[in-house]
C-alpha atoms as a PDB file:
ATOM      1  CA  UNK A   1      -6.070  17.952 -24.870  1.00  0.00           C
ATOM      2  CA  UNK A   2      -6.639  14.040 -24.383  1.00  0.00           C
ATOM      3  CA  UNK A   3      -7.194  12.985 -20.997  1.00  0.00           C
ATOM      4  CA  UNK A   4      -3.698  10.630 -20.841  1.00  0.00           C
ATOM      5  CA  UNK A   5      -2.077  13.435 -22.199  1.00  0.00           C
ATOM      6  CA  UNK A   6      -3.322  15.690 -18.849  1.00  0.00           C
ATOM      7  CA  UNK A   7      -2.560  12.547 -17.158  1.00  0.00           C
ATOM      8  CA  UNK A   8       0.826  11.481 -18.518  1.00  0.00           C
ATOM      9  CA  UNK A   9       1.807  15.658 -17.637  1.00  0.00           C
ATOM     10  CA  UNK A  10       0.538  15.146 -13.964  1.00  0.00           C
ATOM     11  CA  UNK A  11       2.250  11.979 -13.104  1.00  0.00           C
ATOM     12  CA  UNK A  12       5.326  13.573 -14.219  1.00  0.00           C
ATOM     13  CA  UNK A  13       5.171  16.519 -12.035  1.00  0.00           C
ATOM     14  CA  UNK A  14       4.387  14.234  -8.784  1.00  0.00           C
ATOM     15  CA  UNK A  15       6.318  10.946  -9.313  1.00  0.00           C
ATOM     16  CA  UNK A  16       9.394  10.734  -7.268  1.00  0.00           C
ATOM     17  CA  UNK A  17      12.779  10.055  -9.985  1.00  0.00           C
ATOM     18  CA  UNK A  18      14.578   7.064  -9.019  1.00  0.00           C
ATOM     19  CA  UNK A  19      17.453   9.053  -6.997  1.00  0.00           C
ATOM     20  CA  UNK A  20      14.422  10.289  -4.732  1.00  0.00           C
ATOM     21  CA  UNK A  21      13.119   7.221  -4.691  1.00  0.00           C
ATOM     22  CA  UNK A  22      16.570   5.767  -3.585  1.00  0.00           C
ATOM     23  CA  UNK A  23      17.080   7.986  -1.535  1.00  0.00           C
ATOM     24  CA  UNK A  24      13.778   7.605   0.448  1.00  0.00           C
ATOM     25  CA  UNK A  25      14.065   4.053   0.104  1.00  0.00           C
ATOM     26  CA  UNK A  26      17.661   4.458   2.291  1.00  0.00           C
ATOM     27  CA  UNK A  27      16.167   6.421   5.112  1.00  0.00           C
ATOM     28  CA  UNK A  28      13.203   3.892   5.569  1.00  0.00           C
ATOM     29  CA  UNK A  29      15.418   1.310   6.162  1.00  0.00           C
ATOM     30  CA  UNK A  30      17.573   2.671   8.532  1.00  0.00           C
ATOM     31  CA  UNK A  31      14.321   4.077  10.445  1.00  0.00           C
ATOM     32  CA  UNK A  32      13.345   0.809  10.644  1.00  0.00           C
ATOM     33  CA  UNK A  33      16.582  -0.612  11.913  1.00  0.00           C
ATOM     34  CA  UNK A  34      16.512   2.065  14.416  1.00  0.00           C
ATOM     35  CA  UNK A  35      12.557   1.303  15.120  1.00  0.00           C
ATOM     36  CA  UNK A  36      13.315  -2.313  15.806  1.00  0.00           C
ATOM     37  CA  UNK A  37      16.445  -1.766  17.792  1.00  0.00           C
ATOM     38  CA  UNK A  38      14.313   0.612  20.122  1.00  0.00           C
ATOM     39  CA  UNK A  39      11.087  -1.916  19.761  1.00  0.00           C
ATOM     40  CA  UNK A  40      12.814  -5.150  20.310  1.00  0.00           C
ATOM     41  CA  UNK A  41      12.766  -5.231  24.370  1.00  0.00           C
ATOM     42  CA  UNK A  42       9.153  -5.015  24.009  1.00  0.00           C
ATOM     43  CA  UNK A  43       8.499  -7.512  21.505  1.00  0.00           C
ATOM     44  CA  UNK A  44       7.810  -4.852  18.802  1.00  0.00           C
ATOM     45  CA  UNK A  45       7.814  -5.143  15.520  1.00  0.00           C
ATOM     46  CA  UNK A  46       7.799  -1.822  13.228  1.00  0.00           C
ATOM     47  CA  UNK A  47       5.642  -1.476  10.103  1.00  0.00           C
ATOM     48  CA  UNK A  48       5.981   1.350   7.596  1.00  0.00           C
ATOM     49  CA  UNK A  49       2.389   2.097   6.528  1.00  0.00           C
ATOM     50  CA  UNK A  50       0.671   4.669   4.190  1.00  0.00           C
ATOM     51  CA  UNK A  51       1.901   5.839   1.054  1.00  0.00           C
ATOM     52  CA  UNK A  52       5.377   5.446   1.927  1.00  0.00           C
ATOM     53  CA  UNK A  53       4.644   1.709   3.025  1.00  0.00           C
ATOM     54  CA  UNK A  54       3.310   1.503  -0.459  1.00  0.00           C
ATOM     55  CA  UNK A  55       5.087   3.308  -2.803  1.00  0.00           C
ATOM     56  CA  UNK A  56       2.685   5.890  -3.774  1.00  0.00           C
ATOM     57  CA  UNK A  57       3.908   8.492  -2.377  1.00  0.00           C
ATOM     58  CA  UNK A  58       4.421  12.168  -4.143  1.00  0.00           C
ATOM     59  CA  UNK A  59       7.334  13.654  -4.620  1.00  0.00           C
ATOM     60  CA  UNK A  60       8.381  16.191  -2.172  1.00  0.00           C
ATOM     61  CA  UNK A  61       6.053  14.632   0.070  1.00  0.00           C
ATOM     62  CA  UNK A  62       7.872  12.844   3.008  1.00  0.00           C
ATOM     63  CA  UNK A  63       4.548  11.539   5.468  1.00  0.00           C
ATOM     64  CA  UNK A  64       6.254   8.438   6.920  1.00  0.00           C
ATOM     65  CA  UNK A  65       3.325   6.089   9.100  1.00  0.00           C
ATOM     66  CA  UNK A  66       5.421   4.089  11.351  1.00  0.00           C
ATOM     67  CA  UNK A  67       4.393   1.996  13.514  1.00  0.00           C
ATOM     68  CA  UNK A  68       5.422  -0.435  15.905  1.00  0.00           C
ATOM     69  CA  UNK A  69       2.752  -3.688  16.348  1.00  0.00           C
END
């Protein structure tokens, strides 16, 4: 077997579909809504970070990196 072919079977065992991707897309903004609601007295401003922060996340595998600068 080819090497794309392993890695064309791979990417389509981890990469999110587009309703995941939608769907994690939804949450991160309203955690961030909530982030800077709870941040703003401070002068805080939230950041989503990591894979998540990226897009390169796995699928099935929620590891959100907020943080609030």
């Amino acid at each position: 077997m080819k090497i794309s072919k392993i890695k064309e079977e791979v990417l389509k065992k981890i990469r999110p579909s587009q309703n995941e991707i939608k769907k994690v897309d939804n949450f991160l903004l309203n955690l961030k809504e909530v982030a800077e609601i709870f941040s703003s007295p401070y002068n805080g401003k939230p950041m989503i970070c990591g894979s998540m922060g990226k897009g390169t996340w796995i699928n099935k595998d929620y590891d959100i990196d907020l943080f609030i600068i």
